[in-house]
C-alpha atoms as a PDB file:
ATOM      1  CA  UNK A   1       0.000   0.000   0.000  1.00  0.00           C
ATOM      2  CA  UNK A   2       1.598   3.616  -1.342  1.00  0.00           C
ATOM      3  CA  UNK A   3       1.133   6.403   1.787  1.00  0.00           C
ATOM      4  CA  UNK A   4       1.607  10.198   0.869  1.00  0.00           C
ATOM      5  CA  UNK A   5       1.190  12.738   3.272  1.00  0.00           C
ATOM      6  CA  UNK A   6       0.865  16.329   2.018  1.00  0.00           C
ATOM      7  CA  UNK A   7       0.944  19.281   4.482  1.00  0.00           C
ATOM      8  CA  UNK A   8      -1.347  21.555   2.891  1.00  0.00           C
ATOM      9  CA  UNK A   9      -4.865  22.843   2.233  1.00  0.00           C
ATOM     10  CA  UNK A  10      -7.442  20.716   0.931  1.00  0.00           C
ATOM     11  CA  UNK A  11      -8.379  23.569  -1.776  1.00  0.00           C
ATOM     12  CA  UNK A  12      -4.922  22.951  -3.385  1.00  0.00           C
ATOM     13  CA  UNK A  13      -5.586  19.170  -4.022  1.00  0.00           C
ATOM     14  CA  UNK A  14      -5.537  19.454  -7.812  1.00  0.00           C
ATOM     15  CA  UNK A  15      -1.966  20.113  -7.943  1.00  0.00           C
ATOM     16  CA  UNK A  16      -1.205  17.106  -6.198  1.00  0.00           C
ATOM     17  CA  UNK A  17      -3.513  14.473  -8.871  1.00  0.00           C
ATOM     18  CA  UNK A  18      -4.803  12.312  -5.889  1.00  0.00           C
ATOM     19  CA  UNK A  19      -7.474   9.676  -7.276  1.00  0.00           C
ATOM     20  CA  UNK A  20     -11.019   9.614  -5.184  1.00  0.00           C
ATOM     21  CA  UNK A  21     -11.828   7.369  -2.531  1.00  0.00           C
ATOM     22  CA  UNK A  22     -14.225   5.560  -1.024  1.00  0.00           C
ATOM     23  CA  UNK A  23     -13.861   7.208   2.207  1.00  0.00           C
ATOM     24  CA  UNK A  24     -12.853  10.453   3.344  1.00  0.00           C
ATOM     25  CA  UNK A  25     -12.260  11.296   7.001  1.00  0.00           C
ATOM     26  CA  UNK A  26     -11.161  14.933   8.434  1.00  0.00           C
ATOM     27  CA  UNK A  27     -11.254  16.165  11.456  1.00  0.00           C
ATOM     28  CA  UNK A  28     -12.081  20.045  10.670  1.00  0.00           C
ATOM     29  CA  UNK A  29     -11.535  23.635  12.628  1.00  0.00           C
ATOM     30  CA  UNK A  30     -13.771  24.329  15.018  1.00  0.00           C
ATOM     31  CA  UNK A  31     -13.871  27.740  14.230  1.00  0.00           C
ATOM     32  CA  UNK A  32     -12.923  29.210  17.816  1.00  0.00           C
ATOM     33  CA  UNK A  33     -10.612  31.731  16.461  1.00  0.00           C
ATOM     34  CA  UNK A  34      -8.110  32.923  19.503  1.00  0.00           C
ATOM     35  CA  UNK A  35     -10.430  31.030  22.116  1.00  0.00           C
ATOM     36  CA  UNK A  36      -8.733  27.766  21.208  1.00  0.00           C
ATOM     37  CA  UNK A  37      -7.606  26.973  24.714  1.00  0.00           C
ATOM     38  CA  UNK A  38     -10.221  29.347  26.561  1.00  0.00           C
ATOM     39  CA  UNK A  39     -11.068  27.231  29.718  1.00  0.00           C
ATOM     40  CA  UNK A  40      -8.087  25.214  29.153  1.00  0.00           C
ATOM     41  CA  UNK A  41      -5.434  25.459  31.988  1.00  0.00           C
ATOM     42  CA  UNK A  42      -2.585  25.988  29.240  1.00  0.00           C
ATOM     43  CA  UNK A  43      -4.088  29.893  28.915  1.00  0.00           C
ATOM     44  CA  UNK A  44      -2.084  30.073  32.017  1.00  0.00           C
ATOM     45  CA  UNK A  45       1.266  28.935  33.170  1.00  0.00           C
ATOM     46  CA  UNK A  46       1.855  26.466  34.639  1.00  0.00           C
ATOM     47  CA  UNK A  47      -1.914  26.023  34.834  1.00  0.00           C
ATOM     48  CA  UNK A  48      -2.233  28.558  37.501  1.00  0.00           C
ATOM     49  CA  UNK A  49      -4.480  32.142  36.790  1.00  0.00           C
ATOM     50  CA  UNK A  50      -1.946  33.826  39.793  1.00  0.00           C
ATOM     51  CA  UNK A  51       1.339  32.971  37.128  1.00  0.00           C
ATOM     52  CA  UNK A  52      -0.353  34.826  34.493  1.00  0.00           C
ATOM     53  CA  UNK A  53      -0.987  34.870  30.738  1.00  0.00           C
ATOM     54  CA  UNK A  54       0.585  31.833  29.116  1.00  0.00           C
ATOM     55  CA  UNK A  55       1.693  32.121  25.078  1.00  0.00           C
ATOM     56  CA  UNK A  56      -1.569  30.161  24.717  1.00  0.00           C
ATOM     57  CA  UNK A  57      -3.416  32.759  25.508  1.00  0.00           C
ATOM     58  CA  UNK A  58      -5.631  34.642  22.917  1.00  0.00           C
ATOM     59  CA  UNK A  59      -4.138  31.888  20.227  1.00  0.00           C
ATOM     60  CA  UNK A  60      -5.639  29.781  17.535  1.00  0.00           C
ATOM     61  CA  UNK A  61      -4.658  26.546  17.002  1.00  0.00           C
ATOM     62  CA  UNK A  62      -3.907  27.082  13.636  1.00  0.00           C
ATOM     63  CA  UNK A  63      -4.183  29.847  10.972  1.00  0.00           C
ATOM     64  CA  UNK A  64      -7.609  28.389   9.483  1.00  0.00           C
ATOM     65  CA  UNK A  65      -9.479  28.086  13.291  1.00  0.00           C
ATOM     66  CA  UNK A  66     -11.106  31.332  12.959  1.00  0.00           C
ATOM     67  CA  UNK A  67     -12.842  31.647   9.163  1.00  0.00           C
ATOM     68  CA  UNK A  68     -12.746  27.701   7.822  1.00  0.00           C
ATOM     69  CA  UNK A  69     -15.452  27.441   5.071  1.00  0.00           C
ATOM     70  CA  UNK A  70     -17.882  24.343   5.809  1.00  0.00           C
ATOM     71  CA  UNK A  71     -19.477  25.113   2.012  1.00  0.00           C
ATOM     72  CA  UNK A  72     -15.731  24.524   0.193  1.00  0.00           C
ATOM     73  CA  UNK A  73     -15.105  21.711   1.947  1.00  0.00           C
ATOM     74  CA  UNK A  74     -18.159  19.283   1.274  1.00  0.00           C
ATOM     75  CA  UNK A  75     -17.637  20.764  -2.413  1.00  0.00           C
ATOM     76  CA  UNK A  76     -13.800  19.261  -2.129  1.00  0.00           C
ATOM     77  CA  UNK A  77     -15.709  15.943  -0.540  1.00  0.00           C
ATOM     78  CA  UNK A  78     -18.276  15.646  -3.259  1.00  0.00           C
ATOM     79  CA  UNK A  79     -15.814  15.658  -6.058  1.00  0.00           C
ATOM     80  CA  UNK A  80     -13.187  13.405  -3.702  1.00  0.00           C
ATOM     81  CA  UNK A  81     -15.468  10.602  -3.309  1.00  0.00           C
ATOM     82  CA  UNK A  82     -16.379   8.269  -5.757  1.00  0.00           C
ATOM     83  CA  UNK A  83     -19.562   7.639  -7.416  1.00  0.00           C
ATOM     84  CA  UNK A  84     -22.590   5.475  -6.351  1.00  0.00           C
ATOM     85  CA  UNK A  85     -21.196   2.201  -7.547  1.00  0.00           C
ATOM     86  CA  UNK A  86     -23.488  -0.802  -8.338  1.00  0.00           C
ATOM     87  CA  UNK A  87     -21.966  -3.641  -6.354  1.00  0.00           C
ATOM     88  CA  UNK A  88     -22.812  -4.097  -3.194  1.00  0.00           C
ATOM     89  CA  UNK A  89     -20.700  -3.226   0.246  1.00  0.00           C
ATOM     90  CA  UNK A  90     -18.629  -0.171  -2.013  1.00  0.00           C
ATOM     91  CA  UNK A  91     -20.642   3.011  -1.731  1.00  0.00           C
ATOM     92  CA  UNK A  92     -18.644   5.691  -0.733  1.00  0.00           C
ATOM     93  CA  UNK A  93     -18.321   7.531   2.636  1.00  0.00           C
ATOM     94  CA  UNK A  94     -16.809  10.347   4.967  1.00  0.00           C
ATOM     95  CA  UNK A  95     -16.145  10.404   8.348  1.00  0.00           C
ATOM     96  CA  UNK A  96     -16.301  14.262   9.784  1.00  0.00           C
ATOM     97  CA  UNK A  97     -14.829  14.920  13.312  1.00  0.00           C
ATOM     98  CA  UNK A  98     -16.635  18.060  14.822  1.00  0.00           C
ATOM     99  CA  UNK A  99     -17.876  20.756  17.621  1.00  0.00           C
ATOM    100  CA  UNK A 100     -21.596  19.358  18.581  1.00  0.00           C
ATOM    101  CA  UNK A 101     -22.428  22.944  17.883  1.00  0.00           C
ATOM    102  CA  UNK A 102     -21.310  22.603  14.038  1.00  0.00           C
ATOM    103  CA  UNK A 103     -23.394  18.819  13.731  1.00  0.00           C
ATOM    104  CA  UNK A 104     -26.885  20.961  12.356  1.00  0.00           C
ATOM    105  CA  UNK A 105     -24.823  23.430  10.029  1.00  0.00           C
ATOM    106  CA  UNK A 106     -22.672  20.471   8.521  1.00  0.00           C
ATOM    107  CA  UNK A 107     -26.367  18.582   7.685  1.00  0.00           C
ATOM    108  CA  UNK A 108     -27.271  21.379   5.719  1.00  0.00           C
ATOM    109  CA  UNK A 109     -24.483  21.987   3.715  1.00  0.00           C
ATOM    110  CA  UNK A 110     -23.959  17.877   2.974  1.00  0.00           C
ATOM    111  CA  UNK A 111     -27.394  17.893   1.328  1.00  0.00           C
ATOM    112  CA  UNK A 112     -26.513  20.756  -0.418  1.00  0.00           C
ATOM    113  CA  UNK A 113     -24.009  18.447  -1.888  1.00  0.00           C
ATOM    114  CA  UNK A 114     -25.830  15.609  -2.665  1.00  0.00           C
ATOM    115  CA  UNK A 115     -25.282  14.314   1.372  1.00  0.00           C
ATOM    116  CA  UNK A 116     -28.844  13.105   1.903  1.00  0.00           C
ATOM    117  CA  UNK A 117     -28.075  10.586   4.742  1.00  0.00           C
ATOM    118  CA  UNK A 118     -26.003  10.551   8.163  1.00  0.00           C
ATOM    119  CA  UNK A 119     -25.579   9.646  11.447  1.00  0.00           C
ATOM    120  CA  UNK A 120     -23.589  10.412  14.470  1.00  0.00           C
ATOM    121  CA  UNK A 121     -20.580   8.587  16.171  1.00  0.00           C
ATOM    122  CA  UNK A 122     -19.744   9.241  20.014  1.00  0.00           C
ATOM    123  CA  UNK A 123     -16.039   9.090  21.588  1.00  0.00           C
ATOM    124  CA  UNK A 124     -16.426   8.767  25.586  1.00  0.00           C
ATOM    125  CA  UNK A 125     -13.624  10.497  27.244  1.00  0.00           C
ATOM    126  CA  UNK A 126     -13.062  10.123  30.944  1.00  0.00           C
ATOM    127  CA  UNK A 127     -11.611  13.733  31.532  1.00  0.00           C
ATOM    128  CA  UNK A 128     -11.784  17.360  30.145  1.00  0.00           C
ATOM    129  CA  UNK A 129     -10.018  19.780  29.181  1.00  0.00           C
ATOM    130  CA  UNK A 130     -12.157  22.350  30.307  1.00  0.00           C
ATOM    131  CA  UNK A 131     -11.138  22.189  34.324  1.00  0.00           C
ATOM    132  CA  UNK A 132     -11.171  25.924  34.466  1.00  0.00           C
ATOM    133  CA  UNK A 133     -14.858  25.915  34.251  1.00  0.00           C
ATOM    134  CA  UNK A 134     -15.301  22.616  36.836  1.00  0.00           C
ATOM    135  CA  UNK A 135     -16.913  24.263  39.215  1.00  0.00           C
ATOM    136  CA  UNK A 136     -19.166  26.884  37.163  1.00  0.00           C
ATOM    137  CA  UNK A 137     -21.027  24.316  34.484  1.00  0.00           C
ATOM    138  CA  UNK A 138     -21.366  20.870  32.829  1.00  0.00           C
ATOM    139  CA  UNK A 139     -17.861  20.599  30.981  1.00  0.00           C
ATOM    140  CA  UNK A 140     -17.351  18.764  27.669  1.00  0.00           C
ATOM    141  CA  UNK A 141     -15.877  14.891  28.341  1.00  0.00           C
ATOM    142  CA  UNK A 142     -17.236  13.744  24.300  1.00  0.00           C
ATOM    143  CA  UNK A 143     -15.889  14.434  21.121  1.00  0.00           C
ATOM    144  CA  UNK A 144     -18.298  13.701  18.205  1.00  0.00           C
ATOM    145  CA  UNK A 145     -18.281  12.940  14.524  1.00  0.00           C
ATOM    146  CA  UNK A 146     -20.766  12.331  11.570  1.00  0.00           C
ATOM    147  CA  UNK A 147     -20.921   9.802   8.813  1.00  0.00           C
ATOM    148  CA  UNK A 148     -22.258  11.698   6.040  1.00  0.00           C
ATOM    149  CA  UNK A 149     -22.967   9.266   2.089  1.00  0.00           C
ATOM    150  CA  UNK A 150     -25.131  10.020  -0.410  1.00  0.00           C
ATOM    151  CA  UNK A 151     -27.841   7.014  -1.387  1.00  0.00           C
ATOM    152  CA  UNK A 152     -26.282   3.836  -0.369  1.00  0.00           C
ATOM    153  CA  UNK A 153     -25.601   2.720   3.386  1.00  0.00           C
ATOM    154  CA  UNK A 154     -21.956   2.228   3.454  1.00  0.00           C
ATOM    155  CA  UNK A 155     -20.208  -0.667   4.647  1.00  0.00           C
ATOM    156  CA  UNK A 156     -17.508  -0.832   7.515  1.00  0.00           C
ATOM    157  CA  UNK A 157     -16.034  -4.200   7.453  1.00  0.00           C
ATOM    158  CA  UNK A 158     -14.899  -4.864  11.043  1.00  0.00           C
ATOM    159  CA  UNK A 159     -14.496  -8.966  11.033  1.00  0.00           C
ATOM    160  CA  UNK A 160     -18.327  -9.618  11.507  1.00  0.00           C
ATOM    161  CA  UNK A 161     -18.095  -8.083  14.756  1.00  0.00           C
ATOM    162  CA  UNK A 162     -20.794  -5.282  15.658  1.00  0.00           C
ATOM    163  CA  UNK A 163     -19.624  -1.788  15.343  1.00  0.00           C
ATOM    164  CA  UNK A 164     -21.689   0.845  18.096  1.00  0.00           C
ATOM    165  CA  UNK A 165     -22.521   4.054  17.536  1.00  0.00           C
ATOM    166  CA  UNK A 166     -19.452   5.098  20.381  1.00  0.00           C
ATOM    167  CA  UNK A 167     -16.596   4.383  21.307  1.00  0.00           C
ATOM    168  CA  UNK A 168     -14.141   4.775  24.618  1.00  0.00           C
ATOM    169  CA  UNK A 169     -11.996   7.412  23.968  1.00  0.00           C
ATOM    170  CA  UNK A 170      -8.681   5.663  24.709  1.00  0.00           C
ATOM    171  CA  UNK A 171      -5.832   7.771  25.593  1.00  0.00           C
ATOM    172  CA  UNK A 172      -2.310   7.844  24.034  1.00  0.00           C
ATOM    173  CA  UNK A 173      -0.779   7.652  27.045  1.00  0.00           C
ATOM    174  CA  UNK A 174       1.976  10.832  26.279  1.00  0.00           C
ATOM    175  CA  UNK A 175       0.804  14.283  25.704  1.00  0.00           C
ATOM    176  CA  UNK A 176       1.525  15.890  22.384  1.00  0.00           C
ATOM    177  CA  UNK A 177       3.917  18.458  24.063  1.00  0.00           C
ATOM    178  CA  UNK A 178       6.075  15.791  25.660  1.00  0.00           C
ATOM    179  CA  UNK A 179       5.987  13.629  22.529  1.00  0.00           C
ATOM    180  CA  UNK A 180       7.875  16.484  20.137  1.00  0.00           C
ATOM    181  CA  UNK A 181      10.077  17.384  23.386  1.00  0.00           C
ATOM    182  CA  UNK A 182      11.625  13.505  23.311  1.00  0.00           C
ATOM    183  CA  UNK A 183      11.593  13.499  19.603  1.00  0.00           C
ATOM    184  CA  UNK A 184      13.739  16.962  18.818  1.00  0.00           C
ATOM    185  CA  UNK A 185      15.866  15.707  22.509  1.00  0.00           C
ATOM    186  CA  UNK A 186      16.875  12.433  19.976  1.00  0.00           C
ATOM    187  CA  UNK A 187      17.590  14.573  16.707  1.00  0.00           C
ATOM    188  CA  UNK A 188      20.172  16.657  19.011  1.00  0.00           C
ATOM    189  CA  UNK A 189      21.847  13.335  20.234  1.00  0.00           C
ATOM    190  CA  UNK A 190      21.743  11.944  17.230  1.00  0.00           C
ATOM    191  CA  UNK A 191      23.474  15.796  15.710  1.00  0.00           C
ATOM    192  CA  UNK A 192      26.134  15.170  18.398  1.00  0.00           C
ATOM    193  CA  UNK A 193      26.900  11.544  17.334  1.00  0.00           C
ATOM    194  CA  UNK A 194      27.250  12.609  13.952  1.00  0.00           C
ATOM    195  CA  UNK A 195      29.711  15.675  14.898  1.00  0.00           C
ATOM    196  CA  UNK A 196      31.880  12.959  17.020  1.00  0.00           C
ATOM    197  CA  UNK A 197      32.021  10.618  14.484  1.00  0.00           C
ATOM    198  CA  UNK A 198      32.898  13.215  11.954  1.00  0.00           C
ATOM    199  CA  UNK A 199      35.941  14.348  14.269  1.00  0.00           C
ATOM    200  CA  UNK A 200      37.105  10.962  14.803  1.00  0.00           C
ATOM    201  CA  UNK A 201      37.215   9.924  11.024  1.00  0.00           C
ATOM    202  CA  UNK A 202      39.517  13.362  10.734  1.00  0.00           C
ATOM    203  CA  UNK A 203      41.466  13.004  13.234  1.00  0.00           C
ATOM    204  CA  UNK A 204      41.382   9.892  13.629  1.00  0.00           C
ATOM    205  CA  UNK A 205      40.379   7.041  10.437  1.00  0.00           C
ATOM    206  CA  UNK A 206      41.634   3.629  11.942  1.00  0.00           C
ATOM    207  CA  UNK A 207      39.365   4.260  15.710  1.00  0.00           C
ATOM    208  CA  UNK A 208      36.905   5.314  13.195  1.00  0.00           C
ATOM    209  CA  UNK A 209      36.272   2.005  11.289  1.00  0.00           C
ATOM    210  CA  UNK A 210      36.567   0.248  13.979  1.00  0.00           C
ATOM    211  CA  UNK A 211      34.083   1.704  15.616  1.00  0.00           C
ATOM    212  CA  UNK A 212      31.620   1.974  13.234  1.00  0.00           C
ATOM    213  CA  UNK A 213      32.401  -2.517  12.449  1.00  0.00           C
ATOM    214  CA  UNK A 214      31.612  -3.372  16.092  1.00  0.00           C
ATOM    215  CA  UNK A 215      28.428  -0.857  15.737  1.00  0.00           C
ATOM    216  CA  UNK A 216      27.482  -2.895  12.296  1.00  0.00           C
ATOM    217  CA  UNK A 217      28.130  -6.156  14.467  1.00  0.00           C
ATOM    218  CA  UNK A 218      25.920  -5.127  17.572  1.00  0.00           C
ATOM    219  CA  UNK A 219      23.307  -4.275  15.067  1.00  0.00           C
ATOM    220  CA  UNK A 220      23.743  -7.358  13.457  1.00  0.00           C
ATOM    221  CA  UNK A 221      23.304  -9.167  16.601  1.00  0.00           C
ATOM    222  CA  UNK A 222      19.826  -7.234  17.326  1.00  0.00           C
ATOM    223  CA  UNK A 223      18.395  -7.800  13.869  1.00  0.00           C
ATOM    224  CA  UNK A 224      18.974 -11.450  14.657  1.00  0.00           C
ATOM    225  CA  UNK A 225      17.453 -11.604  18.002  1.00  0.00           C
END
């Protein structure tokens, strides 16, 4: 199976000749423009209102959070997916992650688009986000999405089993923040090790091979095991 990955907007997906699917799945802005972490603890740091401001403050998660246009996207959709086929178990399908608040809005448009059918899907979290507002109103703890397809029910194969309507929302078990900090903490290590090894080969050849045979044989010796 070929992956491609392409960090940009979907409006710019001519350029890039992808072939329609069968299903299309986005999770899309929730338009809260610089209220992205409002009643999040990160507006503040170290979580605490008496430390002050954080940079989260007043910021958007990204530059699209604020004006995202529902109408252009289930235009990019209906041209994505592919057409009502006649087999059986193959019509086509999106998956749409979104604010509960955007679930009426998003029915509109999709039958706008040809979108006549849909239903929702639940995630089940056991915390929220929004602790700053714990002890002042009900606080969000779901996450929801829609299945939006045109005439035909679409089919999820999932082994025969039964597939609900929700789902636990399982956690990763690493937040995002600590994730990136391990990840750029191993591409300086690995910077260093390439600066030392450069320095040794110049200064240096003979300790140089032989370091780098008894790192071939070690790895040898793991592949193995």
């Amino acid at each position: 199976m070929k992956i491609e990955l392409f960090n940009d907007h979907f409006q710019n997906y001519k350029v890039y000749g992808i072939p329609k699917a069968q299903l299309v799945i986005a999770d899309i802005p929730y338009n809260l423009g610089n209220n992205a972490y409002a009643s999040n603890p990160k507006w503040y740091k170290d979580g605490d209102n008496k430390n002050g401001e954080s940079e989260f403050a007043n910021k958007e998660f990204f530059d699209t959070d604020k004006d995202f246009r529902i109408a252009e996207f289930m235009h990019f959709c209906s041209h994505m997916l592919i057409k009502e086929p006649k087999e059986p178990g193959k019509a086509p399908a999106m998956i749409v992650f979104c604010a509960f608040e955007q679930i009426p809005m998003l029915c509109e448009y999709a039958k706008k688009y040809g979108f006549n059918h849909s239903y929702p899907i639940i995630f089940i979290k056991d915390f929220s986000a929004q602790v700053l507002k714990a002890n002042m109103k009900i606080v969000g703890a779901t996450e929801y999405a829609m299945v939006f397809y045109r005439d035909k029910l679409p089919k999820f194969n999932n082994n025969g089993k039964m597939i609900f309507n929700w789902f636990n929302w399982e956690k990763d078990g690493k937040e995002v923040e600590q994730i990136v900090k391990e990840r750029e903490e191993y591409k300086h290590r690995v910077e260093v090790a390439e600066r030392a090894l450069l320095s040794l080969w110049w200064n240096n050849p003979e300790l140089y091979d032989y370091c780098i045979k008894q790192a071939e044989k070690e790895l040898g010796k793991e592949g193995k095991e």
